[in-house]
N, C-alpha and C. Protein backbone atom coordinates (compact mmCIF):
# COMPACT_ATOMS: atom_id res chain seq x y z
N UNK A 1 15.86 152.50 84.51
CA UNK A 1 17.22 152.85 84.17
C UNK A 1 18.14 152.66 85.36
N UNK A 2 17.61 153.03 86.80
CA UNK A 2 18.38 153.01 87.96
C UNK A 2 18.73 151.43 87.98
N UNK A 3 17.81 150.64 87.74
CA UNK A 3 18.22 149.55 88.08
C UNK A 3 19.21 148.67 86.84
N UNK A 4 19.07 149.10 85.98
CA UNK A 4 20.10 148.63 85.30
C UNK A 4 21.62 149.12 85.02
N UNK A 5 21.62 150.17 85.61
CA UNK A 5 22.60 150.61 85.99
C UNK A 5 23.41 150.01 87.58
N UNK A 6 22.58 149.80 88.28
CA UNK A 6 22.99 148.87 89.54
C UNK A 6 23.25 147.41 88.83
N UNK A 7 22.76 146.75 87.77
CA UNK A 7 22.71 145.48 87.55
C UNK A 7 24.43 145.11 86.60
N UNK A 8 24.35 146.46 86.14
CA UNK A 8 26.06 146.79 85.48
C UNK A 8 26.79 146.77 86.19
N UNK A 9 26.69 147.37 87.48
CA UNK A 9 27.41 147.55 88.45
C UNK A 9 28.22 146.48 89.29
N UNK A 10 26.53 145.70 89.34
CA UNK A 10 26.99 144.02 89.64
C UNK A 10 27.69 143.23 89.13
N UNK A 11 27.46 142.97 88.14
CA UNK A 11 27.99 142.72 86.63
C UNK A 11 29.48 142.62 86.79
N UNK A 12 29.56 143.85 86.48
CA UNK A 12 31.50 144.31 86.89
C UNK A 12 31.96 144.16 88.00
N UNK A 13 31.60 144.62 89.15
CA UNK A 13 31.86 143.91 90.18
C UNK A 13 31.97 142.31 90.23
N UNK A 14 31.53 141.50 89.56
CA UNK A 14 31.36 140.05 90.19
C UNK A 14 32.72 139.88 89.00
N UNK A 15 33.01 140.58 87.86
CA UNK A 15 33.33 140.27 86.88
C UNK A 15 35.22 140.66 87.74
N UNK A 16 35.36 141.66 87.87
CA UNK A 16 36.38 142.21 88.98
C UNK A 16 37.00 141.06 89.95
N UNK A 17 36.00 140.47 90.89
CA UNK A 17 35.71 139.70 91.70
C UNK A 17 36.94 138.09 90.87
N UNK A 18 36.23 137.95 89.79
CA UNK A 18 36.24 136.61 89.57
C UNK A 18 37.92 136.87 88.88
N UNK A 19 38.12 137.95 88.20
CA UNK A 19 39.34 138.15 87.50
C UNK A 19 40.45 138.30 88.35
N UNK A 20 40.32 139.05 90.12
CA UNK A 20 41.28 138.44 91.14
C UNK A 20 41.40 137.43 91.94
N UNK A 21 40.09 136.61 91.58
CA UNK A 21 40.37 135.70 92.36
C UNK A 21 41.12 134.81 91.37
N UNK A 22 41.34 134.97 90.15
CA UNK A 22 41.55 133.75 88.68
C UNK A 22 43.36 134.32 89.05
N UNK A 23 43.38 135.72 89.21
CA UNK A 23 44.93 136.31 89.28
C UNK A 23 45.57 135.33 90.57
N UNK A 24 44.92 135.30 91.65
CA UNK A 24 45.25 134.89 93.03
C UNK A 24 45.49 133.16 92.80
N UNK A 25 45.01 132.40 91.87
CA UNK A 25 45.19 130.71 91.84
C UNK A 25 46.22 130.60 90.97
N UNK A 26 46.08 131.65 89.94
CA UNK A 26 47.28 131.75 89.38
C UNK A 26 48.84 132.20 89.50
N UNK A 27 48.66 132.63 91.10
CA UNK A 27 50.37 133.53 91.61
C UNK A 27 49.92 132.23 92.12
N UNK A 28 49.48 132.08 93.04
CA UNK A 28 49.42 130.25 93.94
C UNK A 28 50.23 129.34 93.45
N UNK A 29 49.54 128.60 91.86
CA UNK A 29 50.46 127.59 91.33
C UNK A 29 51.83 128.17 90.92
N UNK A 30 51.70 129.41 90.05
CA UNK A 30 52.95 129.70 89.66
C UNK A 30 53.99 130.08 91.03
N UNK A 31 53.76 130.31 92.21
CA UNK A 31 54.95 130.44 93.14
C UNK A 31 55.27 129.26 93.89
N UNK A 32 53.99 127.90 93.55
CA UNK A 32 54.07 126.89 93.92
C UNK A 32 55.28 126.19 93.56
N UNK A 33 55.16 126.21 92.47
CA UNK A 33 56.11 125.09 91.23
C UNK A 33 57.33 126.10 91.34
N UNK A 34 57.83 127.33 91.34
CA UNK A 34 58.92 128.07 91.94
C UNK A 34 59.37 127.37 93.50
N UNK A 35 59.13 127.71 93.89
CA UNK A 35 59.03 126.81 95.67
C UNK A 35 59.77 125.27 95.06
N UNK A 36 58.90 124.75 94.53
CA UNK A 36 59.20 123.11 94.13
C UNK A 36 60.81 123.29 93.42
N UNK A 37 60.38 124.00 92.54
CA UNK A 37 61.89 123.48 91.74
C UNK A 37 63.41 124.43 92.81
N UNK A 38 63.12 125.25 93.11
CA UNK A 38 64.47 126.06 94.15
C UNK A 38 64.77 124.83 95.25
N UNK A 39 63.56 124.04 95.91
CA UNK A 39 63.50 122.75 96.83
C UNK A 39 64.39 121.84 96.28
N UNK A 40 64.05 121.51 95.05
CA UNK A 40 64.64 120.10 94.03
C UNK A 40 66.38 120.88 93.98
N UNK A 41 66.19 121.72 93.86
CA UNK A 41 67.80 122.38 93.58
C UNK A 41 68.75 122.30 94.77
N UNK A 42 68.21 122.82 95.99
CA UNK A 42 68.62 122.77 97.24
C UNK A 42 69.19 121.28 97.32
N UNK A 43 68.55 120.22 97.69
CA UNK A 43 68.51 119.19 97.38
C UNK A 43 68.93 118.41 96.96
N UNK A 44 69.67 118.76 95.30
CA UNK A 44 70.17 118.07 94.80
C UNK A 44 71.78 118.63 95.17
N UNK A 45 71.54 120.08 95.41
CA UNK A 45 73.57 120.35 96.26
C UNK A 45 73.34 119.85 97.18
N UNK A 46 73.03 119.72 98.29
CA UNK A 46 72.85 118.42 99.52
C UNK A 46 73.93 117.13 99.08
N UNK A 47 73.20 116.44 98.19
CA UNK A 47 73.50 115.35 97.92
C UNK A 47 74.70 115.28 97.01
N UNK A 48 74.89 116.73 96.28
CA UNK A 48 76.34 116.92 95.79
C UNK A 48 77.84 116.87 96.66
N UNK A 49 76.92 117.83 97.37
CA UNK A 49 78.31 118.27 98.60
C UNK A 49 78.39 116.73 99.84
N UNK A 50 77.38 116.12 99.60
CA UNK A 50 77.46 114.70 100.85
C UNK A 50 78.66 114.16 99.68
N UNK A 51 77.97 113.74 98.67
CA UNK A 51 78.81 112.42 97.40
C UNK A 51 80.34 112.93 97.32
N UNK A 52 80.47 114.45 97.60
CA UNK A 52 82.18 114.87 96.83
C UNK A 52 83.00 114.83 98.35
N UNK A 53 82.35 114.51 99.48
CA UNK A 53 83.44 113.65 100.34
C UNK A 53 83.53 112.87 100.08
N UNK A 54 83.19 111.82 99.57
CA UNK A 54 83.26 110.75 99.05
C UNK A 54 84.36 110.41 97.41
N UNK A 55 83.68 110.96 96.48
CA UNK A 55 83.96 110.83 95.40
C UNK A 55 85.35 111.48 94.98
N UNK A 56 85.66 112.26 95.67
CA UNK A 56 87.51 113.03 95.74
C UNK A 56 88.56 112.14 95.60
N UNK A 57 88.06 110.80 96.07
CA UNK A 57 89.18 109.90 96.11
C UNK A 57 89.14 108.76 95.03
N UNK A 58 88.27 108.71 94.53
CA UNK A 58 87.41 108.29 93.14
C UNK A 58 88.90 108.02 91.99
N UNK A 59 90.09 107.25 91.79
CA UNK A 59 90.72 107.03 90.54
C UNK A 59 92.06 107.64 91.46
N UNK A 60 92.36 107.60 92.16
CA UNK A 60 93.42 108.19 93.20
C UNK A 60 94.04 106.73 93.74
N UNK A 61 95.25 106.96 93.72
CA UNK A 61 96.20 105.95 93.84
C UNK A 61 97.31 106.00 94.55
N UNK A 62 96.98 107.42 95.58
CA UNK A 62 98.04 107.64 96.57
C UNK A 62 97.83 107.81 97.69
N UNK A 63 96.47 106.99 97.88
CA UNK A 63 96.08 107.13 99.00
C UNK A 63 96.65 106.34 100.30
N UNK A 64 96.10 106.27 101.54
CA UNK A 64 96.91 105.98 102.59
C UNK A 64 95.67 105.80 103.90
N UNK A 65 96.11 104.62 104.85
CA UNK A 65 94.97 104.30 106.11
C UNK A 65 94.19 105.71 105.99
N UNK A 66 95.17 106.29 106.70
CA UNK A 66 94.43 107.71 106.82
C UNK A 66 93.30 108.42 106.33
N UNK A 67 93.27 108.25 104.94
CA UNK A 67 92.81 108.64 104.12
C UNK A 67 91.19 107.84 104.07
N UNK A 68 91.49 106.73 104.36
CA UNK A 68 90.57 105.62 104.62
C UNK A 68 89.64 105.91 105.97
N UNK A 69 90.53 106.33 106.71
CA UNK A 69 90.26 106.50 108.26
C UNK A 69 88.87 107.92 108.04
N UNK A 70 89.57 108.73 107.34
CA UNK A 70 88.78 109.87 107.24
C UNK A 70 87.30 109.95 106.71
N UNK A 71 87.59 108.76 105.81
CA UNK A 71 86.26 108.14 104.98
C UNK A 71 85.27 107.76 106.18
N UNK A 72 85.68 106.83 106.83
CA UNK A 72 84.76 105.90 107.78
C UNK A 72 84.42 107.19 108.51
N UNK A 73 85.11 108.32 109.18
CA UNK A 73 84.76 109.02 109.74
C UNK A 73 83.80 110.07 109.47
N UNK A 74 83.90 110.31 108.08
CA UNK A 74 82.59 110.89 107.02
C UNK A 74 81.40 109.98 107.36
N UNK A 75 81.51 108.54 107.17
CA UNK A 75 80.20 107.96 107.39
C UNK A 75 79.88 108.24 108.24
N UNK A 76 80.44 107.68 109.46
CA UNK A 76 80.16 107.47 110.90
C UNK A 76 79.24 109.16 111.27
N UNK A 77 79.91 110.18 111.14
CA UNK A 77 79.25 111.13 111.11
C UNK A 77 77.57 111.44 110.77
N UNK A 78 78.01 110.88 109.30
CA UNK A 78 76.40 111.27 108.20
C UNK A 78 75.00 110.08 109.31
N UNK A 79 76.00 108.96 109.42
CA UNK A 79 74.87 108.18 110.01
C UNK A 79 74.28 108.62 111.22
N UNK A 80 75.16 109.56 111.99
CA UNK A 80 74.66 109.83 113.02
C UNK A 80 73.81 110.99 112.89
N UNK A 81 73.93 111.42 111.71
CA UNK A 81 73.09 112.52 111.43
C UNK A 81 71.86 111.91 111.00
N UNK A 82 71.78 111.34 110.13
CA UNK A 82 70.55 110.75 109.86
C UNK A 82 69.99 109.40 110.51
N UNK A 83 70.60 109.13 111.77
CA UNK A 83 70.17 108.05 112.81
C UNK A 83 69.89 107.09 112.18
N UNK A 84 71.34 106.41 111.47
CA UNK A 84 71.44 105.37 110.68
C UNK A 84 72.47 104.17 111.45
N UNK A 85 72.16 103.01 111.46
CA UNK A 85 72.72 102.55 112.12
C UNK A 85 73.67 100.94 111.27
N UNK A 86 74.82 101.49 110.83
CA UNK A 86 75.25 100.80 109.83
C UNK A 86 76.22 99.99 110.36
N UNK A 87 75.76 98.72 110.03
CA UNK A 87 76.38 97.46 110.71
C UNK A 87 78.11 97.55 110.39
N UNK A 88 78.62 97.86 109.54
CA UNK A 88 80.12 98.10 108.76
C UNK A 88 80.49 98.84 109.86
N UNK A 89 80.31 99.96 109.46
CA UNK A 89 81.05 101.15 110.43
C UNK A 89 80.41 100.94 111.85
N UNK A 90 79.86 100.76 112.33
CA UNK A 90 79.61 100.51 113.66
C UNK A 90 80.28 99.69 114.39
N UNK A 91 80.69 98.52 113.48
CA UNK A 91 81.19 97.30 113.97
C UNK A 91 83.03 97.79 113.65
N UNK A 92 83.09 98.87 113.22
CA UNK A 92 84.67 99.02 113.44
C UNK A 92 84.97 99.95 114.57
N UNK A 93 85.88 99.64 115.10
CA UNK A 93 85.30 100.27 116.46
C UNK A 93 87.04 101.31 116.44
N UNK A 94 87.34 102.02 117.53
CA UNK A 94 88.41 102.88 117.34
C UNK A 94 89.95 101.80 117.50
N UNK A 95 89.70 100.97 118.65
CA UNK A 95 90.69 99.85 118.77
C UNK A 95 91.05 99.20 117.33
N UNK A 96 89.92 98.69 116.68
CA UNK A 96 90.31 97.87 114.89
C UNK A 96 90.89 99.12 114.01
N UNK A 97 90.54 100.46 114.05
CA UNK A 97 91.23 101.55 113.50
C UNK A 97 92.64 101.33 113.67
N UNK A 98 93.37 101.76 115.22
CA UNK A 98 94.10 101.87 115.56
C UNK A 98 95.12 101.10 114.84
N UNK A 99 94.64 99.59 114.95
CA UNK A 99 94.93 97.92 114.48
C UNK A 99 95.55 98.29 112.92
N UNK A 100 94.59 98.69 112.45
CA UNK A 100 94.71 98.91 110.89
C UNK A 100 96.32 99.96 110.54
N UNK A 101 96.06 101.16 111.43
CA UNK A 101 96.74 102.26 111.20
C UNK A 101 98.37 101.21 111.80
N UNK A 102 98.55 100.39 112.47
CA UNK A 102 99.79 99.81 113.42
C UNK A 102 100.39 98.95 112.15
N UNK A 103 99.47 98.25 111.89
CA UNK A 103 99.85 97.34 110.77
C UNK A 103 100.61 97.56 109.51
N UNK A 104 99.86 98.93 108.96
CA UNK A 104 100.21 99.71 107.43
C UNK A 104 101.68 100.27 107.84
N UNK A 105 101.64 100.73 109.50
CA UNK A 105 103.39 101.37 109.84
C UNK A 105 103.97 99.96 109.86
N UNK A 106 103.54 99.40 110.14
CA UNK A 106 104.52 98.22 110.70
C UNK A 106 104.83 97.57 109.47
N UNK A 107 105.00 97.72 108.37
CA UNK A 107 105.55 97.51 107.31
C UNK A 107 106.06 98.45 106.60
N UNK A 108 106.67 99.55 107.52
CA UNK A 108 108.06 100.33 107.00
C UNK A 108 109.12 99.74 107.69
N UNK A 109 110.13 99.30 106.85
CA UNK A 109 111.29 98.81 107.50
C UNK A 109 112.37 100.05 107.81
N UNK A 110 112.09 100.67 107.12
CA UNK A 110 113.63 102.13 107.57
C UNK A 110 112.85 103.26 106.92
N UNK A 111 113.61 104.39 106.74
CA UNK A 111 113.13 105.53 106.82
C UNK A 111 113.08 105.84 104.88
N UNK A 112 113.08 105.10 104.31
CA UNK A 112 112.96 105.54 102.90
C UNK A 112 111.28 105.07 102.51
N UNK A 113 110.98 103.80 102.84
CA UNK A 113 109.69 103.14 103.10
C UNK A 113 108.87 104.31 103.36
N UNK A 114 107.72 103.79 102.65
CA UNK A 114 106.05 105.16 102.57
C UNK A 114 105.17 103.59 103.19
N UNK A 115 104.15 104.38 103.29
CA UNK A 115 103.19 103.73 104.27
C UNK A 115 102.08 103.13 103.15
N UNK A 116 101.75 101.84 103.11
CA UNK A 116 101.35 101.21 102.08
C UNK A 116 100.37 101.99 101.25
N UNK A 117 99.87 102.05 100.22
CA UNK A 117 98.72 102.75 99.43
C UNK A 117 97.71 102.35 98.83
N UNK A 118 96.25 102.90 98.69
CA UNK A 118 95.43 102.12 98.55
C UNK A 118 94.72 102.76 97.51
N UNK A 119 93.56 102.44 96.62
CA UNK A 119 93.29 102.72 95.62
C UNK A 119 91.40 102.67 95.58
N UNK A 120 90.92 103.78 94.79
CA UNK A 120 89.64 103.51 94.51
C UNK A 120 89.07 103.71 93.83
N UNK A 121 88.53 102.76 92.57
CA UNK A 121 88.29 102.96 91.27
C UNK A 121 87.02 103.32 91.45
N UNK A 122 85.96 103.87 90.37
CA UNK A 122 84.54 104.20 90.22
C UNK A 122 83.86 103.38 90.83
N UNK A 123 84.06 102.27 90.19
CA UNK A 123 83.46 100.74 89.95
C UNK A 123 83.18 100.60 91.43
N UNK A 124 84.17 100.77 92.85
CA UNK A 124 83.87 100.52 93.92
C UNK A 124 82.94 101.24 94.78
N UNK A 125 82.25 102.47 93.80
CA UNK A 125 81.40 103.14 94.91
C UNK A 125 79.95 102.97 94.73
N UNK A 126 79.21 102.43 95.24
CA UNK A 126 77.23 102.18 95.05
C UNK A 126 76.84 103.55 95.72
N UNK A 127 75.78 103.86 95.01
CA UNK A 127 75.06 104.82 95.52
C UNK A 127 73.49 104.15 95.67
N UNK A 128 72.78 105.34 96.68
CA UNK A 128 71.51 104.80 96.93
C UNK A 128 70.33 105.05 95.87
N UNK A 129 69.23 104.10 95.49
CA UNK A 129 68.69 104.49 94.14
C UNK A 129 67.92 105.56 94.65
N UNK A 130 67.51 106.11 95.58
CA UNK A 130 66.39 106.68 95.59
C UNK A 130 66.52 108.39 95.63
N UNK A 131 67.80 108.30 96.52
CA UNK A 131 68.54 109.71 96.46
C UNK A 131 69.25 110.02 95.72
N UNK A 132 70.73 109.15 95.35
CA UNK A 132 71.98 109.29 94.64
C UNK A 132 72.92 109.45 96.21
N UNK A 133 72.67 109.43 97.01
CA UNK A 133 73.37 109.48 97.63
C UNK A 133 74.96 108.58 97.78
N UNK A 134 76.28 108.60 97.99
CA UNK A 134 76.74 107.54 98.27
C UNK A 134 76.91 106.27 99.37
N UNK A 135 76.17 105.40 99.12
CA UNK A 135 75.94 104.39 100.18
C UNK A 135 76.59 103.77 100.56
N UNK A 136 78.17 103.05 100.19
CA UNK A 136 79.13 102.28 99.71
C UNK A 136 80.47 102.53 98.77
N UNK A 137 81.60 102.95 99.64
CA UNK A 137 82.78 103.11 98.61
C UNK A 137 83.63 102.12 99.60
N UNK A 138 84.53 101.63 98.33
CA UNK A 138 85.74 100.29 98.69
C UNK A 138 87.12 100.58 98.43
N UNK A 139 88.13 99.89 99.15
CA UNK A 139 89.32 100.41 98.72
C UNK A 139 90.26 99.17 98.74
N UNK A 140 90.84 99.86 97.62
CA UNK A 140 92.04 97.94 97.53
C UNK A 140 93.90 98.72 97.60
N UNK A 141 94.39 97.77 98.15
CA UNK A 141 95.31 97.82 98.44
C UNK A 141 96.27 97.71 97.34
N UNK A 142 97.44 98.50 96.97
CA UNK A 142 97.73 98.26 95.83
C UNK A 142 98.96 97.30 96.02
């Protein structure tokens, strides 16, 4: 009798045993895939809040160098953040800025004259496939 009473004992014990360790794989995956998706969320505002410097100017038609200026300066930034080295913006240097900004004044003739305006439809902005990030926005002169 003693011993089958120790063999119950075992029994439940191993049975105990196996039912926290089944509880313990199971908080594992389930706080795993929690972890994963709060990550994917994080993540995807990242890439929200990068694109809506960008995308603000998206169908806007009153725009101005400046405005342009501020753009390149968004890139120039991000690339340096992510030690990107982008032949466009790199190759504009503060002197061709300057150039740009002299030019757009230099076609106000008197003081009623606004400073030329530039435009940027959807169509001109590429994003990257892998992120969504924006890789590429264009602007035309109206």
């Amino acid at each position: 009798m003693e011993n089958a009473t120790k063999a119950l004992l075992m029994a439940g014990g191993v049975l105990i045993g196996i039912l926290v360790l089944s509880l313990a794989v199971y908080l594992y995956a389930s706080f795993s895939h929690t972890y994963e998706q709060v990550n994917e969320r994080n993540l995807s505002k990242k890439v929200i809040n990068f694109n809506t410097q960008f995308t603000k100017y998206i169908n806007r038609e009153d725009l101005t160098i400046y405005d342009i200026i501020t753009v390149v300066g968004y890139g120039k930034e991000n690339n340096v953040k992510v030690k990107l080295n982008s032949t466009i913006l790199n190759n504009l240097s503060k002197k061709e800025l300057d150039n740009l900004v002299k030019n757009d004044i230099g076609t106000i003739q008197n003081k009623e004259d606004k400073l030329p305006t530039y435009k940027c439809l959807e169509s001109n902005i590429k994003y990257e496939g892998e992120n969504g990030r924006v890789s590429t926005i264009a602007f035309t002169k109206k």
